[in-house]
PDB file of N, CA and C in Angstrom:
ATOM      1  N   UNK A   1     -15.175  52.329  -4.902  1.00  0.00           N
ATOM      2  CA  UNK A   1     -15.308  51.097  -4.178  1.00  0.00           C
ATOM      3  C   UNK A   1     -15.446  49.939  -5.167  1.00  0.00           C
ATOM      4  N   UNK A   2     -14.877  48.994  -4.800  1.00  0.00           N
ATOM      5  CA  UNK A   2     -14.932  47.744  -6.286  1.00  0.00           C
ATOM      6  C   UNK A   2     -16.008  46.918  -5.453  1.00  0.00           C
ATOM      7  N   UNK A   3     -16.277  46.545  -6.642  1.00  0.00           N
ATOM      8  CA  UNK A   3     -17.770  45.543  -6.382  1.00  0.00           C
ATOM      9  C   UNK A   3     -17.081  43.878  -6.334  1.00  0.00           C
ATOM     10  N   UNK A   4     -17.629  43.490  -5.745  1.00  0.00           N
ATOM     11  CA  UNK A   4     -17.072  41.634  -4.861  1.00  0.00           C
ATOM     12  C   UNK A   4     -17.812  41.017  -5.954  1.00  0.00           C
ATOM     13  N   UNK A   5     -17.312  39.901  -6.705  1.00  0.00           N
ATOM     14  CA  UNK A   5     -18.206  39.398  -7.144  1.00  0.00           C
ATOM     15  C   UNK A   5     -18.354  37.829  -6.096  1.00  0.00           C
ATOM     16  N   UNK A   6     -19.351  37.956  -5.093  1.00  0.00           N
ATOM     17  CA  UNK A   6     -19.288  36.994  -4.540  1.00  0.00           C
ATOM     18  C   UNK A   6     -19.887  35.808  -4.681  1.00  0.00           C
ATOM     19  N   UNK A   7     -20.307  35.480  -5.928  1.00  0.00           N
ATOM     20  CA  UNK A   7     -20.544  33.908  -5.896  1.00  0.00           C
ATOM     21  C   UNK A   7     -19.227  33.611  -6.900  1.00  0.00           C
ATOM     22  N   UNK A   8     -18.313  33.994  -7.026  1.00  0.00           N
ATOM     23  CA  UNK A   8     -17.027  33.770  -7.826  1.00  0.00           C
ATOM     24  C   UNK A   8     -16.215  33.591  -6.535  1.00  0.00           C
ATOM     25  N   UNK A   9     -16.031  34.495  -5.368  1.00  0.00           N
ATOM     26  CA  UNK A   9     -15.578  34.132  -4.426  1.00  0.00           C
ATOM     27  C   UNK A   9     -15.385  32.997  -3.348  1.00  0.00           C
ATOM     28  N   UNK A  10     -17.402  32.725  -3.426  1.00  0.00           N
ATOM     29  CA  UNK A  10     -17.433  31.601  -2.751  1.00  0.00           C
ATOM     30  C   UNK A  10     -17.435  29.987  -3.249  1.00  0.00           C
ATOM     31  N   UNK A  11     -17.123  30.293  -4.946  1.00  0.00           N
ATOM     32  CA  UNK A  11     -16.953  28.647  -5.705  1.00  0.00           C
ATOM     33  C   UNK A  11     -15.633  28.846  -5.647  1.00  0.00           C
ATOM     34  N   UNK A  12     -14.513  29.755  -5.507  1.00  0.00           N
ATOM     35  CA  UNK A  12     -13.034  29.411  -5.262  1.00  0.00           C
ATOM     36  C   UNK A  12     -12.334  29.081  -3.373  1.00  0.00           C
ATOM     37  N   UNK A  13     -13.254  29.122  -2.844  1.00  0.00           N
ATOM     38  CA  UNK A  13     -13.449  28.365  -1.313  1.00  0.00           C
ATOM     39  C   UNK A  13     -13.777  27.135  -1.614  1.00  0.00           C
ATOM     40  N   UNK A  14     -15.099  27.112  -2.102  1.00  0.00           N
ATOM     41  CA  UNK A  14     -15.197  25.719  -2.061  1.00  0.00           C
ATOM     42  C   UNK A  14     -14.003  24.469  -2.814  1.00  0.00           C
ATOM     43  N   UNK A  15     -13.686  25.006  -4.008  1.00  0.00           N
ATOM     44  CA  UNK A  15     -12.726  24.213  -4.601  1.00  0.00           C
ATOM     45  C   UNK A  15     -11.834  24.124  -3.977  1.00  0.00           C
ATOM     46  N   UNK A  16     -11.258  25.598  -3.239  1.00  0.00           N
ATOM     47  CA  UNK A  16      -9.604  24.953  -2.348  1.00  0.00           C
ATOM     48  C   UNK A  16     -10.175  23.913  -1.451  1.00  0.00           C
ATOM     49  N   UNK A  17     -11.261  24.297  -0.911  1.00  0.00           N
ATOM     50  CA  UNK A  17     -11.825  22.976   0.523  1.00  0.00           C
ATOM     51  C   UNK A  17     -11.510  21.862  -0.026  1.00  0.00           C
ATOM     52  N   UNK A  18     -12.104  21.284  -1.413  1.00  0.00           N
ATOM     53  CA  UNK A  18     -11.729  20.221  -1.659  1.00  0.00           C
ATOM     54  C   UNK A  18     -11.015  20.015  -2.367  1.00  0.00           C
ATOM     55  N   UNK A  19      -9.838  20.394  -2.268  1.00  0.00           N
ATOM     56  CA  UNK A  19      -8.273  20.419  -3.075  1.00  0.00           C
ATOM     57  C   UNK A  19      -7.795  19.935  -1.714  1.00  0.00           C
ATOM     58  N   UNK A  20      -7.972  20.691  -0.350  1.00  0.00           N
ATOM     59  CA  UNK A  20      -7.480  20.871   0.527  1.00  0.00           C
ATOM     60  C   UNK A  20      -7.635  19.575   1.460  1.00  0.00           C
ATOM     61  N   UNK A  21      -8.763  18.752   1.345  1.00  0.00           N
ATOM     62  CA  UNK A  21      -9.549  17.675   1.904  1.00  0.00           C
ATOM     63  C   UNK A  21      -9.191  16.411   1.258  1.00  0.00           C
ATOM     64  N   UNK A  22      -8.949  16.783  -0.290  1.00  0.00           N
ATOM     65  CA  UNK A  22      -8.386  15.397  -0.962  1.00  0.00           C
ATOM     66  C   UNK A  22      -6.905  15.665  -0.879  1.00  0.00           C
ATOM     67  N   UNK A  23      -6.480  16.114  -0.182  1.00  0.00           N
ATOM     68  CA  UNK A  23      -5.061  15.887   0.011  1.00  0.00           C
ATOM     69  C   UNK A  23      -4.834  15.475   1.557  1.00  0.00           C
ATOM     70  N   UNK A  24      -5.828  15.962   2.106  1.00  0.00           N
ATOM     71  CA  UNK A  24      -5.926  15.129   3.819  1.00  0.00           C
ATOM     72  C   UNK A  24      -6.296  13.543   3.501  1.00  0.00           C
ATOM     73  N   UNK A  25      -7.522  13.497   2.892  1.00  0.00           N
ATOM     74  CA  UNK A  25      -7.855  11.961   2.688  1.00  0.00           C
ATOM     75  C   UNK A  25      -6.613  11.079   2.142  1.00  0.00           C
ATOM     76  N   UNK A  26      -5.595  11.951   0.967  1.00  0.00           N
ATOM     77  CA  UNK A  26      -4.497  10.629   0.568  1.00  0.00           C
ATOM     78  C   UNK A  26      -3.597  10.564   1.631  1.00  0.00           C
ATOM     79  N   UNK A  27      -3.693  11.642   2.329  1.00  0.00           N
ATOM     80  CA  UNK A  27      -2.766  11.523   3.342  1.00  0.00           C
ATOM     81  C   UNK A  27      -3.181  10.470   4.478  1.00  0.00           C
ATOM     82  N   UNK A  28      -4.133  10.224   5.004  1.00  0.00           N
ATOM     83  CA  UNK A  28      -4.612   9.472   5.650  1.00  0.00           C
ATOM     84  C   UNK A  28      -4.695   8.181   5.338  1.00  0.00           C
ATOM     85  N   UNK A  29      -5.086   7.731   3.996  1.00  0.00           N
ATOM     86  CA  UNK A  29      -5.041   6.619   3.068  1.00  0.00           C
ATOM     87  C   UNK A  29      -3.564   5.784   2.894  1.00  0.00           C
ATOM     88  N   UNK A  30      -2.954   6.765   2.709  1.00  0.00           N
ATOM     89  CA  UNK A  30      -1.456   6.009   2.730  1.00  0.00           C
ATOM     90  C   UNK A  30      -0.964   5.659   3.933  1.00  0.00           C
ATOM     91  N   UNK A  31      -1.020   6.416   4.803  1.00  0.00           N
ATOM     92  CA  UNK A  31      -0.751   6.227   6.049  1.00  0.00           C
ATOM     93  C   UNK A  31      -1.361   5.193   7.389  1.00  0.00           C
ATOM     94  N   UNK A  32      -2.697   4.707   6.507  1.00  0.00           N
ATOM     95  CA  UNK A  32      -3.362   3.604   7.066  1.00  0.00           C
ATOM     96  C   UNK A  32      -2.722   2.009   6.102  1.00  0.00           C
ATOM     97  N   UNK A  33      -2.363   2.849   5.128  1.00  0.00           N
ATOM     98  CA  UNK A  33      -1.700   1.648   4.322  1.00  0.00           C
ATOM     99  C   UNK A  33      -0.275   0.930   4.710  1.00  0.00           C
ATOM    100  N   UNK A  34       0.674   2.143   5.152  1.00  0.00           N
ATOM    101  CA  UNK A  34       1.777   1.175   5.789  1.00  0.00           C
ATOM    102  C   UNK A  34       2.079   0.996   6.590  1.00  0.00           C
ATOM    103  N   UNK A  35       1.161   1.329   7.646  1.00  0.00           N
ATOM    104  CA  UNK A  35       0.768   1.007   8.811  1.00  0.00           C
ATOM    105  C   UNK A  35       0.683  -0.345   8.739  1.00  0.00           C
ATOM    106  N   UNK A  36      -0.360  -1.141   8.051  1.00  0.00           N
ATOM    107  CA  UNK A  36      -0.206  -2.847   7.969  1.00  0.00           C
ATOM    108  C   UNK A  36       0.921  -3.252   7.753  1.00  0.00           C
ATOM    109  N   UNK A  37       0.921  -4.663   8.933  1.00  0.00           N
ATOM    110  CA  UNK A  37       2.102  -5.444   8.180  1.00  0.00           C
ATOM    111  C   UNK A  37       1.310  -6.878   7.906  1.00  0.00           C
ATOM    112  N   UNK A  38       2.332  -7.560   7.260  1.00  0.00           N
ATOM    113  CA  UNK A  38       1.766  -8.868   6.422  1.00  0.00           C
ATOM    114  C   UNK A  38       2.067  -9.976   7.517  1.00  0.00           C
ATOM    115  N   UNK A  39       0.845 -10.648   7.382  1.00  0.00           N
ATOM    116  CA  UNK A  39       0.853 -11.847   8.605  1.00  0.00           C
ATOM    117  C   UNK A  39       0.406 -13.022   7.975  1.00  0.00           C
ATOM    118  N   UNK A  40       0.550 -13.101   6.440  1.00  0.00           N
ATOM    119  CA  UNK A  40       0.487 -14.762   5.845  1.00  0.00           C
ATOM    120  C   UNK A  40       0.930 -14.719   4.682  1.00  0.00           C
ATOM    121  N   UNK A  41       1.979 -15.498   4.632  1.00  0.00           N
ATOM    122  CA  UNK A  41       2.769 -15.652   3.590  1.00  0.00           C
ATOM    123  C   UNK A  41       2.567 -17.028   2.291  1.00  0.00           C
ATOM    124  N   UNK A  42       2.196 -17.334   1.341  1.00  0.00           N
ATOM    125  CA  UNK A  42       2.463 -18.549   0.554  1.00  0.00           C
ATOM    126  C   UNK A  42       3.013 -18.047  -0.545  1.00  0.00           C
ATOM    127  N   UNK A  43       3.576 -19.190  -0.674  1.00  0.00           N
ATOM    128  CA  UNK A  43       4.635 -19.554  -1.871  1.00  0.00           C
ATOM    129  C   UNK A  43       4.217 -20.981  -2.726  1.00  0.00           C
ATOM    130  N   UNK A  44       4.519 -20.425  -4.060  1.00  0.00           N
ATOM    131  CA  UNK A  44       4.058 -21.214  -4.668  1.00  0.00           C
ATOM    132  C   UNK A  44       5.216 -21.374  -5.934  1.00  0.00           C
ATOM    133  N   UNK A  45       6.088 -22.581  -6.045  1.00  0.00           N
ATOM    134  CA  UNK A  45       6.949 -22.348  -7.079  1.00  0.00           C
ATOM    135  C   UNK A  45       6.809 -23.903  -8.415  1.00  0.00           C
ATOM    136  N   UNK A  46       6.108 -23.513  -9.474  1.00  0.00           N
ATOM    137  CA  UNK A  46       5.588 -24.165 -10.378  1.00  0.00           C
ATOM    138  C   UNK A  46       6.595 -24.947 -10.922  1.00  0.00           C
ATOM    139  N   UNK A  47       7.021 -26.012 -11.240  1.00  0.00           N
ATOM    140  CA  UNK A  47       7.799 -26.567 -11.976  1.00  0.00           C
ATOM    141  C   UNK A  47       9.110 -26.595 -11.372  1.00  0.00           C
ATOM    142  N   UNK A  48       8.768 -27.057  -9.703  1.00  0.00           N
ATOM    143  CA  UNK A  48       9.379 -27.036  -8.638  1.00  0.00           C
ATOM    144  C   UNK A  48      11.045 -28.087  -9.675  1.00  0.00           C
ATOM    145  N   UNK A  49      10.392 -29.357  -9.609  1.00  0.00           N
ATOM    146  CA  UNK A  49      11.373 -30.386 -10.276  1.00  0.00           C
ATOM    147  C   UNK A  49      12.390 -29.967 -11.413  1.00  0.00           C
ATOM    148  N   UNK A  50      11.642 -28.863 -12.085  1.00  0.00           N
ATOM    149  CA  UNK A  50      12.600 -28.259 -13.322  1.00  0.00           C
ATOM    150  C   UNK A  50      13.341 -27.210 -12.972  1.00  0.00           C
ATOM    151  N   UNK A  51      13.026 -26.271 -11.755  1.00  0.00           N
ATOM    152  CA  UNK A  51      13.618 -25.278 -11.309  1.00  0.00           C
ATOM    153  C   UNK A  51      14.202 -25.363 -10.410  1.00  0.00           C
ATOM    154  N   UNK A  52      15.280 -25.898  -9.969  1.00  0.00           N
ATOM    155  CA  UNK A  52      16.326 -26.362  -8.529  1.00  0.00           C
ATOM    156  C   UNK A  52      16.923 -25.248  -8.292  1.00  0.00           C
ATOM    157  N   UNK A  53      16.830 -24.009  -8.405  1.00  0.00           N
ATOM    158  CA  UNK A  53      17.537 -23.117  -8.526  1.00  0.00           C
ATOM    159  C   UNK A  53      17.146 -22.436  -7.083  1.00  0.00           C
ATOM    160  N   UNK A  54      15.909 -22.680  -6.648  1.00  0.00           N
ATOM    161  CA  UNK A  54      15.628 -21.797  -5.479  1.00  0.00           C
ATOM    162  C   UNK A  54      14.453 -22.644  -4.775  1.00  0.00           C
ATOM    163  N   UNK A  55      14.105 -22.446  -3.780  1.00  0.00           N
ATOM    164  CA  UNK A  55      13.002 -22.937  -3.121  1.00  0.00           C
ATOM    165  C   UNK A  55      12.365 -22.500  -2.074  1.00  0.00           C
ATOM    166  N   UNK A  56      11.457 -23.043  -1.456  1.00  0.00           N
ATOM    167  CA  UNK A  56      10.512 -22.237  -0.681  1.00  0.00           C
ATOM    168  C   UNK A  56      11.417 -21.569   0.771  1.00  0.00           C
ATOM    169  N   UNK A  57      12.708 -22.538   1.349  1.00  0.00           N
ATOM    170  CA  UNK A  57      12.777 -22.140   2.381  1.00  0.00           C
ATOM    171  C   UNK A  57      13.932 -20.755   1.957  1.00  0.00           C
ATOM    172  N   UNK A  58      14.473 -21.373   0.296  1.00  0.00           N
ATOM    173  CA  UNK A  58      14.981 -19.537  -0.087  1.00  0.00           C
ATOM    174  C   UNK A  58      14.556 -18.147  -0.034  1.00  0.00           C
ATOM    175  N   UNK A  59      13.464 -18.871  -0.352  1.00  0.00           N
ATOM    176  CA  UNK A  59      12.087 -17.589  -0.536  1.00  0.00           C
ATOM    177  C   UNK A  59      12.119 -16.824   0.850  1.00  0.00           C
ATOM    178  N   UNK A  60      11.587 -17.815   2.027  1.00  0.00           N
ATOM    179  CA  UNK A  60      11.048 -16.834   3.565  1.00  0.00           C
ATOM    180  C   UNK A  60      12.565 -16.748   3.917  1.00  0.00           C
ATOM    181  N   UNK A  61      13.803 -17.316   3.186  1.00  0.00           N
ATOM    182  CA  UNK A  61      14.911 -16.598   4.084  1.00  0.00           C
ATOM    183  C   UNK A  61      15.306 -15.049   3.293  1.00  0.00           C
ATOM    184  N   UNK A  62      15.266 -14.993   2.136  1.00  0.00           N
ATOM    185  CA  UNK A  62      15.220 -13.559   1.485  1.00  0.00           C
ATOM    186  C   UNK A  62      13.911 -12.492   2.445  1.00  0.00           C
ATOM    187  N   UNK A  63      12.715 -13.169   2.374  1.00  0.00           N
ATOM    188  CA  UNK A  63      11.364 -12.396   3.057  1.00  0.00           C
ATOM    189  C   UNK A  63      12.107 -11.500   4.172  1.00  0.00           C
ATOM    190  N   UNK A  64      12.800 -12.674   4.926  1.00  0.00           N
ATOM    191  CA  UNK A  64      12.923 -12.883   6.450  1.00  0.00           C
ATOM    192  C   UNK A  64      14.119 -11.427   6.162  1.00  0.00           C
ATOM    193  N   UNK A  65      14.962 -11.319   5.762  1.00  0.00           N
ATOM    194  CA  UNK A  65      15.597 -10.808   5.573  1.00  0.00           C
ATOM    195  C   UNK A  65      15.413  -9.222   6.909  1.00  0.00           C
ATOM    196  N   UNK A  66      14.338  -8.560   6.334  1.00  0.00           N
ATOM    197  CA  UNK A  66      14.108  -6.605   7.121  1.00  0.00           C
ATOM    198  C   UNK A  66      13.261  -7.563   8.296  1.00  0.00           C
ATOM    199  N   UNK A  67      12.546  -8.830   8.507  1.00  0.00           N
ATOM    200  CA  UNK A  67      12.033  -9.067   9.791  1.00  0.00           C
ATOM    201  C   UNK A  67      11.367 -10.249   9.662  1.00  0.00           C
ATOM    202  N   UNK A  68      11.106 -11.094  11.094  1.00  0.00           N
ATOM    203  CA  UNK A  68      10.678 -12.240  11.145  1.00  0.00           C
ATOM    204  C   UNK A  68       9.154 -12.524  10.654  1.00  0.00           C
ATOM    205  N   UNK A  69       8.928 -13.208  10.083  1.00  0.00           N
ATOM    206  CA  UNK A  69       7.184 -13.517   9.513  1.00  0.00           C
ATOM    207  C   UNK A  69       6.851 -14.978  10.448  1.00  0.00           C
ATOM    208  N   UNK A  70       5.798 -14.322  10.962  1.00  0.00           N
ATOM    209  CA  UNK A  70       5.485 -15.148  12.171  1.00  0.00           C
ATOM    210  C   UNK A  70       4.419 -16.303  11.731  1.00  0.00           C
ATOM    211  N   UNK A  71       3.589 -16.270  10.945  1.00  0.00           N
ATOM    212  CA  UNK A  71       3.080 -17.309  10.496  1.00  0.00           C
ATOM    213  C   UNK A  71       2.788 -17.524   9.104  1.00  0.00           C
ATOM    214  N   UNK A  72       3.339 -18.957   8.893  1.00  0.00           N
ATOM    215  CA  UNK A  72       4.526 -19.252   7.482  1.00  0.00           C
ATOM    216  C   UNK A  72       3.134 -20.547   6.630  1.00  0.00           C
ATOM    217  N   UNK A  73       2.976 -20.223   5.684  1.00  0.00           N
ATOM    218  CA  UNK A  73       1.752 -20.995   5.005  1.00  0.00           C
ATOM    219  C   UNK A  73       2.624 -21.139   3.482  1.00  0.00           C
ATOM    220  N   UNK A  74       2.683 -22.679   3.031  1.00  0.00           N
ATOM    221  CA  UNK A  74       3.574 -23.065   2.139  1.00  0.00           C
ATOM    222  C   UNK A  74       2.993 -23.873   1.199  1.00  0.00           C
ATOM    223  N   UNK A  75       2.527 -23.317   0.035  1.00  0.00           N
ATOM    224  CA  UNK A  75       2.104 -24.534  -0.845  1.00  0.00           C
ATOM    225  C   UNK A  75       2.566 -24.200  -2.610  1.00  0.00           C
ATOM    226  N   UNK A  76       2.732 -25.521  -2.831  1.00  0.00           N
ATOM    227  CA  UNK A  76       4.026 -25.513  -3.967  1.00  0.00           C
ATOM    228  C   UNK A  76       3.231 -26.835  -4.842  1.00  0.00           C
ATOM    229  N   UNK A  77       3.824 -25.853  -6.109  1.00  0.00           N
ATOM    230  CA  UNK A  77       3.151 -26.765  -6.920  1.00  0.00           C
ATOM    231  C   UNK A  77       4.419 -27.875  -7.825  1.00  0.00           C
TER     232      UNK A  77
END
C-alpha cells in the first residue's frame, strides 16, 4: 500500500485554486474593462497656428469613424 503524503497533496490544491482563481479574476477584469465605452472626449493640439495640418474637427471625424461620441469637450491650445 503506498503511503499519501498528504500535506504535499493538499499545498498542490491549494496552488491550482489559486492558479485557477487568478485566471477567473483576469478574466473578469478584462471583461469589465471593455465593457466601458468613452463618454468625454478633449483635444488638445499645441502649436495649433504652426500645425495647419489637422485640427480638432479632424480629430472627432477620424474618432467618429467605428461610432458616434455623444458628448464632445474641445480645448486647444
Amino acid at each position: 500500500m503506498k503511503n499519501i503524503n498528504w500535506k504535499k497533496r493538499i499545498v498542490q490544491t491549494l496552488w491550482l485554486l489559486a492558479g485557477v482563481g487568478t485566471i477567473v479574476l483576469f478574466g473578469a477584469a478584462m471583461e469589465k474593462k471593455n465593457s466601458k465605452t468613452c463618454n468625454d472626449v478633449k483635444i488638445e493640439i499645441a502649436n495649433q497656428d504652426e500645425q495647419m495640418f489637422i485640427d480638432e474637427k479632424d480629430v472627432m471625424d477620424i474618432i467618429n469613424l467605428n461610432g458616434q461620441v455623444t458628448q464632445k469637450k474641445y480645448f486647444i491650445c
